[in-house]
N, C-alpha and C. Protein backbone atom coordinates (compact mmCIF):
# COMPACT_ATOMS: atom_id res chain seq x y z
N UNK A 1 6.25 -4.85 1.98
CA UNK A 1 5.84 -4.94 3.35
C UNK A 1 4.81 -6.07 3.45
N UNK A 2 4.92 -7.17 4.23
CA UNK A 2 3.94 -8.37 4.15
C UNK A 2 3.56 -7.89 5.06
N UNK A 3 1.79 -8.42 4.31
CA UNK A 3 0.78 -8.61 5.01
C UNK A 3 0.48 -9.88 6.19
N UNK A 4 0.31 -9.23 7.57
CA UNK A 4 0.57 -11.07 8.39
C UNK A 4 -1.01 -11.09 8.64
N UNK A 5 -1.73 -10.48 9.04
CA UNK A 5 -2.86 -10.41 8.94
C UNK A 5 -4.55 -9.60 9.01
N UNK A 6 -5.69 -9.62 8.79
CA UNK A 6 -6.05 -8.84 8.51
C UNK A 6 -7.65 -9.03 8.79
N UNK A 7 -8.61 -8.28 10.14
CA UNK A 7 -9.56 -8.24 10.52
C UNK A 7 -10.50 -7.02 11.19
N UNK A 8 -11.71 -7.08 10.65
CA UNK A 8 -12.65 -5.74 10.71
C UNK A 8 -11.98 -4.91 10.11
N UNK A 9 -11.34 -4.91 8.85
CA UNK A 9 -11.31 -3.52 7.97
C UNK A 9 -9.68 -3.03 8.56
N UNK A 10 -8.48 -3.95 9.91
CA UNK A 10 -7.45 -3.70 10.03
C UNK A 10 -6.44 -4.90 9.60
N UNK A 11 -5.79 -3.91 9.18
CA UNK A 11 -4.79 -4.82 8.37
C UNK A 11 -3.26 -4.49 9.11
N UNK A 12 -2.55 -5.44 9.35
CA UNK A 12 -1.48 -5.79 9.90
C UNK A 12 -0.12 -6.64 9.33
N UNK A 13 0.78 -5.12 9.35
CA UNK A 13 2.19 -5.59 8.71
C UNK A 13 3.51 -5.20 9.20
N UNK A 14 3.95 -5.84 8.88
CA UNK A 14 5.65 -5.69 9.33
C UNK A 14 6.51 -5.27 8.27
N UNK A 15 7.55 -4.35 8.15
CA UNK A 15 8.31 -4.23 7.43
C UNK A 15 9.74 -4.85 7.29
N UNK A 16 10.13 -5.21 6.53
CA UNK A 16 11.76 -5.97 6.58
C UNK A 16 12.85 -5.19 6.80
N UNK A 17 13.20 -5.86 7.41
CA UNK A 17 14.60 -5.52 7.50
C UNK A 17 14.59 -4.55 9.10
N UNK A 18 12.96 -3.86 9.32
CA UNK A 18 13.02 -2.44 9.75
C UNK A 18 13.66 -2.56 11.12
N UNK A 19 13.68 -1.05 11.70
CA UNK A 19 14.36 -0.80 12.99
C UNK A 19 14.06 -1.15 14.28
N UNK A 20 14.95 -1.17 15.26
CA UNK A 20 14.23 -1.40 16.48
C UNK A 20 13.37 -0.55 17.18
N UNK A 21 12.78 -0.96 18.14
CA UNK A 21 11.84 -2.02 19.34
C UNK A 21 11.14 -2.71 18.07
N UNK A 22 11.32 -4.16 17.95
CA UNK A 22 9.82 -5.08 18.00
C UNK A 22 9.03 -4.39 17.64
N UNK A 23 8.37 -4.00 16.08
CA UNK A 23 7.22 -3.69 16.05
C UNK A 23 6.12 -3.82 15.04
N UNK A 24 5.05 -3.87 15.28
CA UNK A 24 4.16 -3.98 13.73
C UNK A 24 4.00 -3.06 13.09
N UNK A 25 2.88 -2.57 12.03
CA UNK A 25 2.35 -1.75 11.96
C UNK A 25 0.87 -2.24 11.21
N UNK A 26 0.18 -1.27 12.29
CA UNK A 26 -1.42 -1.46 12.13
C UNK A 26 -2.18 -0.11 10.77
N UNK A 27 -3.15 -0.72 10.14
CA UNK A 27 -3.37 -0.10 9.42
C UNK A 27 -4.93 -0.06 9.15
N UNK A 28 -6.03 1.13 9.33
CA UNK A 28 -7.49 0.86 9.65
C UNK A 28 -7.67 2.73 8.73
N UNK A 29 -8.23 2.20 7.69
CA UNK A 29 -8.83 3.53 6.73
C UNK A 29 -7.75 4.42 6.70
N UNK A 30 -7.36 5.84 7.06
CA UNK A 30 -6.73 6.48 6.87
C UNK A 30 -5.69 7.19 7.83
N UNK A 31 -5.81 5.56 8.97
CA UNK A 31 -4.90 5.72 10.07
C UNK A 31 -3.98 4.54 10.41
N UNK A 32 -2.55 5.40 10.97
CA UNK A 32 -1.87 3.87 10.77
C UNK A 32 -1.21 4.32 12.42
N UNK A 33 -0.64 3.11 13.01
CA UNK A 33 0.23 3.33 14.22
C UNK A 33 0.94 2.08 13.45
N UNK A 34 2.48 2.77 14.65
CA UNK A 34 3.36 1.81 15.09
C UNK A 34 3.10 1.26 16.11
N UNK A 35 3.42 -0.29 16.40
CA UNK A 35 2.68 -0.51 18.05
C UNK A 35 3.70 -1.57 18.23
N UNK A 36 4.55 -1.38 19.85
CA UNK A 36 5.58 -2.33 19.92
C UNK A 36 5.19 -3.31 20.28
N UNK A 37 5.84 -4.77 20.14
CA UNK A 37 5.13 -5.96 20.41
C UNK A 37 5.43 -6.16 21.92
N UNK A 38 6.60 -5.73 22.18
CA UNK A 38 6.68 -5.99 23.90
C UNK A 38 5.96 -5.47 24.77
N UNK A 39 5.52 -4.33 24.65
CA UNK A 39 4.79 -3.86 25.70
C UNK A 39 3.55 -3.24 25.05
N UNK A 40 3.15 -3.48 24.11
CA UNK A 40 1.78 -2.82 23.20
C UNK A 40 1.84 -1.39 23.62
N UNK A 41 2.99 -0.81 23.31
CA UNK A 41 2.67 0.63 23.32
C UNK A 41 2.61 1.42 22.17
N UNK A 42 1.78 2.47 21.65
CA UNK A 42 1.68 3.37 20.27
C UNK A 42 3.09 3.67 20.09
N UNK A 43 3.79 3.84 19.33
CA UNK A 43 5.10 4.19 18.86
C UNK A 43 5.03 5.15 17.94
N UNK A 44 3.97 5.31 17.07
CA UNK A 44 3.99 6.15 16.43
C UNK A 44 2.42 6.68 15.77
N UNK A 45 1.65 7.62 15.32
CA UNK A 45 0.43 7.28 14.63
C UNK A 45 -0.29 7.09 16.12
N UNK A 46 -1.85 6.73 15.22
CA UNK A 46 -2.71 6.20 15.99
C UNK A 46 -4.05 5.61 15.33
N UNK A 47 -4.83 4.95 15.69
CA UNK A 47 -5.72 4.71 15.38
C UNK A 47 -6.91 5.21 16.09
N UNK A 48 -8.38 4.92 15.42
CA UNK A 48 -9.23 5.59 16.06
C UNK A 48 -10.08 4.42 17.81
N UNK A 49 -10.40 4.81 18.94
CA UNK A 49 -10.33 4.09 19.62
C UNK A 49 -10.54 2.59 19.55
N UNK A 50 -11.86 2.18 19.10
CA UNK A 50 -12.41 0.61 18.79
C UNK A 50 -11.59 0.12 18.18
N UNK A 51 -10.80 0.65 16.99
CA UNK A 51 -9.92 -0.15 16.46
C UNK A 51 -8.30 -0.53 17.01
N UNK A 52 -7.96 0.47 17.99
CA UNK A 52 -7.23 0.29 18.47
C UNK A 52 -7.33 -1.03 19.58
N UNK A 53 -8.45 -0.83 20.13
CA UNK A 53 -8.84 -2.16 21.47
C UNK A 53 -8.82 -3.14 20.80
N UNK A 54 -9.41 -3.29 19.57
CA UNK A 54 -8.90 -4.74 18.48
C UNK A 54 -7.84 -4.84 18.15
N UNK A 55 -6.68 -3.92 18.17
CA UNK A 55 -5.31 -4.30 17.21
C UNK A 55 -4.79 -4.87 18.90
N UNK A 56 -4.94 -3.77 20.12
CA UNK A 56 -4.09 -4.53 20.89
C UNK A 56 -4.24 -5.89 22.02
N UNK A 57 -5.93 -6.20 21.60
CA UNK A 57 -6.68 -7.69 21.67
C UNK A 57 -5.70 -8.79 21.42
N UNK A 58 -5.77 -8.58 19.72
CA UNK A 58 -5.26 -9.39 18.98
C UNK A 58 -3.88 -9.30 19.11
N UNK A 59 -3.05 -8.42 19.32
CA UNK A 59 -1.69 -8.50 19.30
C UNK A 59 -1.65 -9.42 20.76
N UNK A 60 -2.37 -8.70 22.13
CA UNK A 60 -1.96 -9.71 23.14
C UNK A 60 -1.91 -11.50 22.84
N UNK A 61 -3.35 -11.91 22.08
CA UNK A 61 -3.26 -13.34 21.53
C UNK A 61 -2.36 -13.73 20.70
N UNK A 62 -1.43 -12.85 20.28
CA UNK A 62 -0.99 -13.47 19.27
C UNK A 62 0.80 -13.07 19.24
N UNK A 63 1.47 -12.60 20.49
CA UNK A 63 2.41 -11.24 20.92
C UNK A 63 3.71 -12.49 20.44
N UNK A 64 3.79 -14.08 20.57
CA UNK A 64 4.87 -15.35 19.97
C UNK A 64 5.00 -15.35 18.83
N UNK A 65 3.70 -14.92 18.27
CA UNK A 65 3.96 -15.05 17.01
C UNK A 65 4.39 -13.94 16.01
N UNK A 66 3.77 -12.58 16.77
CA UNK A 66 4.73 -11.66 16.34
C UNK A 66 5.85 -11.29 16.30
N UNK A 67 6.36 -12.08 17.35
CA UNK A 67 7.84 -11.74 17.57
C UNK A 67 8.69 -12.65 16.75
N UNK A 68 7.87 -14.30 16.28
CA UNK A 68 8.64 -14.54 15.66
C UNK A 68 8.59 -14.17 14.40
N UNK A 69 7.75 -13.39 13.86
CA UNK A 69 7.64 -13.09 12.36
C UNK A 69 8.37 -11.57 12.17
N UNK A 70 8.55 -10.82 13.50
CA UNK A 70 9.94 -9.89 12.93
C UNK A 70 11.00 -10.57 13.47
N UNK A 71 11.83 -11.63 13.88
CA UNK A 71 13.05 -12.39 13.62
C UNK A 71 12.73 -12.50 12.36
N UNK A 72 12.03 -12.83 11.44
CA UNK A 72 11.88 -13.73 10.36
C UNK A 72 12.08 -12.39 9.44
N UNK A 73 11.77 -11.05 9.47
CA UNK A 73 11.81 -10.11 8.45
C UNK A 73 12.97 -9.47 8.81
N UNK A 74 13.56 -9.62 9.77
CA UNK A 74 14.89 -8.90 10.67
C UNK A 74 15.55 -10.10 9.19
N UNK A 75 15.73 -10.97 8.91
CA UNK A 75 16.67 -11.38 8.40
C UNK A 75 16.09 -11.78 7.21
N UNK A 76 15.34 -10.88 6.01
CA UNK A 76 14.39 -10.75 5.00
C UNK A 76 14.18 -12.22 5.05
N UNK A 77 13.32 -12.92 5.87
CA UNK A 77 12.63 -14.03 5.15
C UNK A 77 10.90 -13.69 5.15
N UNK A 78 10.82 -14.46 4.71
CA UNK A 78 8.78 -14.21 4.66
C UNK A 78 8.56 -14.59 6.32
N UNK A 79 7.65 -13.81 6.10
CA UNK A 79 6.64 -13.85 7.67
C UNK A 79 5.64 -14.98 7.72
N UNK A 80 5.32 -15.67 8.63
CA UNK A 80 4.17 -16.47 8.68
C UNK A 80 2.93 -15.80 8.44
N UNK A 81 2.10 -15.89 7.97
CA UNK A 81 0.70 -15.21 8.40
C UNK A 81 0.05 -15.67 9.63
N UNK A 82 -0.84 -14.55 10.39
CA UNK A 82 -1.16 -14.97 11.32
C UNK A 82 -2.61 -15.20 11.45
């Protein structure tokens, strides 16, 4: 599972190959969500609040480049880091 990137103690990855909606997965101490890139909604999991307002900060700045880095694991290639 690559790591695309990783700030205040959350770390952010995508899995290959994985299923649909578009999605990452966020990862902060001993909590993880799924969070879709189209509409930043929890999919699965959760995080604790503050960290959540940072994962979906950063996902809004960054929502092109997520999408192109699951095309890129949709068809096992490496992800860009972000």
């Amino acid at each position: 599972m690559p790591t695309l990137c990783t700030f205040y103690g959350i770390v952010i990855r995508m899995y290959w190959r994985d299923h649909e909606p578009p999605h990452f997965h966020a990862i902060y101490a001993e909590y993880k969500a799924a969070i879709s890139i189209r509409d930043l909604t929890v999919l699965s999991g959760g995080l604790p609040p503050r960290a959540a307002e940072l994962t979906l900060e950063w996902a809004r700045l960054h929502r092109t480049e997520l999408l192109e880095d699951w095309r890129l694991c949709r068809r096992n290639l490496e992800p860009k880091p972000i």
